[in-house]
Protein backbone atom coordinates (compact mmCIF):
# COMPACT_ATOMS: atom_id res chain seq x y z
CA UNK A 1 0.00 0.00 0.00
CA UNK A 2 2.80 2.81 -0.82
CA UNK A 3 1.78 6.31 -0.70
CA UNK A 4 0.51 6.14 3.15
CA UNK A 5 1.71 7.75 5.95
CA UNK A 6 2.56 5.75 9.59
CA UNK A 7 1.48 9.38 11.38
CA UNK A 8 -0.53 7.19 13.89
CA UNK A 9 -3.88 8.38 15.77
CA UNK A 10 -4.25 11.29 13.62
CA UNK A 11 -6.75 9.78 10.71
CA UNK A 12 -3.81 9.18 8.30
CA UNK A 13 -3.70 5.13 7.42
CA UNK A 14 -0.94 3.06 8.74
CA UNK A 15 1.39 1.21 7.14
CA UNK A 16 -0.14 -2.36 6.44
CA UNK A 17 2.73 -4.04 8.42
CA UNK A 18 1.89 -1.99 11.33
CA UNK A 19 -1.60 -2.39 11.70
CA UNK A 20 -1.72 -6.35 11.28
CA UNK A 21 1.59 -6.77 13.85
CA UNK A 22 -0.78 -4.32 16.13
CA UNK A 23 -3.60 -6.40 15.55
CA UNK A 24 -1.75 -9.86 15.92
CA UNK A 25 -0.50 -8.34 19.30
CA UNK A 26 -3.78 -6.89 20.34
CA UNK A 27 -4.59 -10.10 22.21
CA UNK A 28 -1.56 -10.33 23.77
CA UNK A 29 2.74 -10.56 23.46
CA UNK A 30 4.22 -12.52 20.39
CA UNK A 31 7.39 -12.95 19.59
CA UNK A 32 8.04 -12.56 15.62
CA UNK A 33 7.75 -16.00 14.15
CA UNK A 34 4.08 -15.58 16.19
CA UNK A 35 3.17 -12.43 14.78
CA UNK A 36 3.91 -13.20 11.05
CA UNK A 37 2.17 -16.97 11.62
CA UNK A 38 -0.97 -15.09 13.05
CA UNK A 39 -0.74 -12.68 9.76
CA UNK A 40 -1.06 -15.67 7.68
CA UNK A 41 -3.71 -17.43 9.48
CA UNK A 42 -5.69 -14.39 10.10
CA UNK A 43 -5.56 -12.89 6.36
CA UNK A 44 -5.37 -16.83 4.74
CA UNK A 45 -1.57 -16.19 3.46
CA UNK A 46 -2.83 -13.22 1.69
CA UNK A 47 -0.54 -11.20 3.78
CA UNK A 48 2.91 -12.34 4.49
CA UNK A 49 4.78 -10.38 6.61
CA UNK A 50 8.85 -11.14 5.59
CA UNK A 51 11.39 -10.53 8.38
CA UNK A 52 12.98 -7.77 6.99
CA UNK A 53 9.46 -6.36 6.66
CA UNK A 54 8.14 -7.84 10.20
CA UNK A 55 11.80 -6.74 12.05
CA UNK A 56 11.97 -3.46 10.65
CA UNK A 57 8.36 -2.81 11.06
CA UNK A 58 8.98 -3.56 14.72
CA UNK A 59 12.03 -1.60 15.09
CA UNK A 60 10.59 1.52 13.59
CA UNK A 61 7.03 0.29 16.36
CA UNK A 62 9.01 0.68 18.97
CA UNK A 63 10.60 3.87 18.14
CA UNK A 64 7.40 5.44 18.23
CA UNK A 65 6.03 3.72 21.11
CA UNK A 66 3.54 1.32 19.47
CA UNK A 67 4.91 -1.74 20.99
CA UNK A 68 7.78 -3.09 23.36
CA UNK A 69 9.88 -5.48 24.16
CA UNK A 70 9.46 -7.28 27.12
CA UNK A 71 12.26 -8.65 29.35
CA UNK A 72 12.32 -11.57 31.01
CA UNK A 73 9.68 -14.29 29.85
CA UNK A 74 9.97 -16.95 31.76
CA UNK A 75 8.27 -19.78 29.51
CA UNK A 76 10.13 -23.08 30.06
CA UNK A 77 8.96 -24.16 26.78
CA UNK A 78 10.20 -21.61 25.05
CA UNK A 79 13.61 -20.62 23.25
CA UNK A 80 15.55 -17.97 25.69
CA UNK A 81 16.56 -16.27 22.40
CA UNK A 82 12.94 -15.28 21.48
CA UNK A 83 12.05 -11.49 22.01
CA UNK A 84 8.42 -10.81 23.29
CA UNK A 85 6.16 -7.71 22.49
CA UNK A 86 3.38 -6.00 23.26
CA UNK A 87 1.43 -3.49 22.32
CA UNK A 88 1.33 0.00 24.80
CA UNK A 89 -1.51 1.77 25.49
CA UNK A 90 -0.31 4.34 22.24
CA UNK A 91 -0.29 1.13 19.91
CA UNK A 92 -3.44 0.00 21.18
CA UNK A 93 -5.17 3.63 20.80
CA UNK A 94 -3.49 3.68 17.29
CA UNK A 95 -5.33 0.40 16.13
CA UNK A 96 -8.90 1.95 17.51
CA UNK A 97 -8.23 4.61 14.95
CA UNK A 98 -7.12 2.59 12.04
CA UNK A 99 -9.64 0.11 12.72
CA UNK A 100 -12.33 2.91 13.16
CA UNK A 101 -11.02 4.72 9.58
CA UNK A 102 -11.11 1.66 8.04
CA UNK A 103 -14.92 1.17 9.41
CA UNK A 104 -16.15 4.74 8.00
CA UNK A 105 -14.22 3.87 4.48
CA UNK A 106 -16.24 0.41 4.83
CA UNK A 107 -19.53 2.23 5.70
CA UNK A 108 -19.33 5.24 2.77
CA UNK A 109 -18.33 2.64 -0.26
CA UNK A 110 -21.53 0.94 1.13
CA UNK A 111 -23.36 3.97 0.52
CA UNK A 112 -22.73 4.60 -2.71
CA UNK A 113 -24.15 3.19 -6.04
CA UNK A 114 -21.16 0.71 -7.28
CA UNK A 115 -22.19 -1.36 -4.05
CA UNK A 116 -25.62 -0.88 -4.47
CA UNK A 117 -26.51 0.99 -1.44
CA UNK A 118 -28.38 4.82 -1.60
């Protein structure tokens, strides 16, 4: 989707990366591998998030204060090297207003003729 903007909360659209790693997080922490196998289960492989796309996405995330890291999961089942995140409570308000743009763009192309609404 080039051409948009990653200005979060403000009604501009965010990258696609961002808002499916915010939604695959909105549940609760992931580390990557997680994130990009809940992207292809959730969109049926239409979305696949590579890791330079998926580690750079969540690089630039945290930057911002979308996500974090978190330190210390203790999971015995787990690999030690795996890095956990989250989403903060800035990520979480910026997926209310993606989600909530994306619902008015959803609602007005209902409206019009070419869906046969009005």
């Amino acid at each position: 989707m080039g051409g948009q903007t990653t200005d979060e909360g403000n009604g501009q659209a965010l990258k696609l990366a961002w808002f499916h790693i915010l939604l695959a997080l909105a549940d609760g922490a992931q580390h990557g591998y997680a994130i990009r196998s809940s992207v292809r289960r959730r969109t049926d492989g239409a979305v696949k998030l590579y890791p330079a796309t998926l580690y750079g996405s969540v690089r630039d995330m945290s930057e911002r204060g979308l996500i974090e890291a978190l330190e210390g999961v203790d999971d015995p089942d787990d690999d030690q090297r795996r890095r956990y995140y989250r989403l903060t409570p800035a990520g979480r308000d910026a997926l209310r207003a993606e989600v909530a743009r994306l619902q008015a763009l959803v609602d007005h192309a209902r409206a019009t003729q070419a869906l046969g609404g009005a």
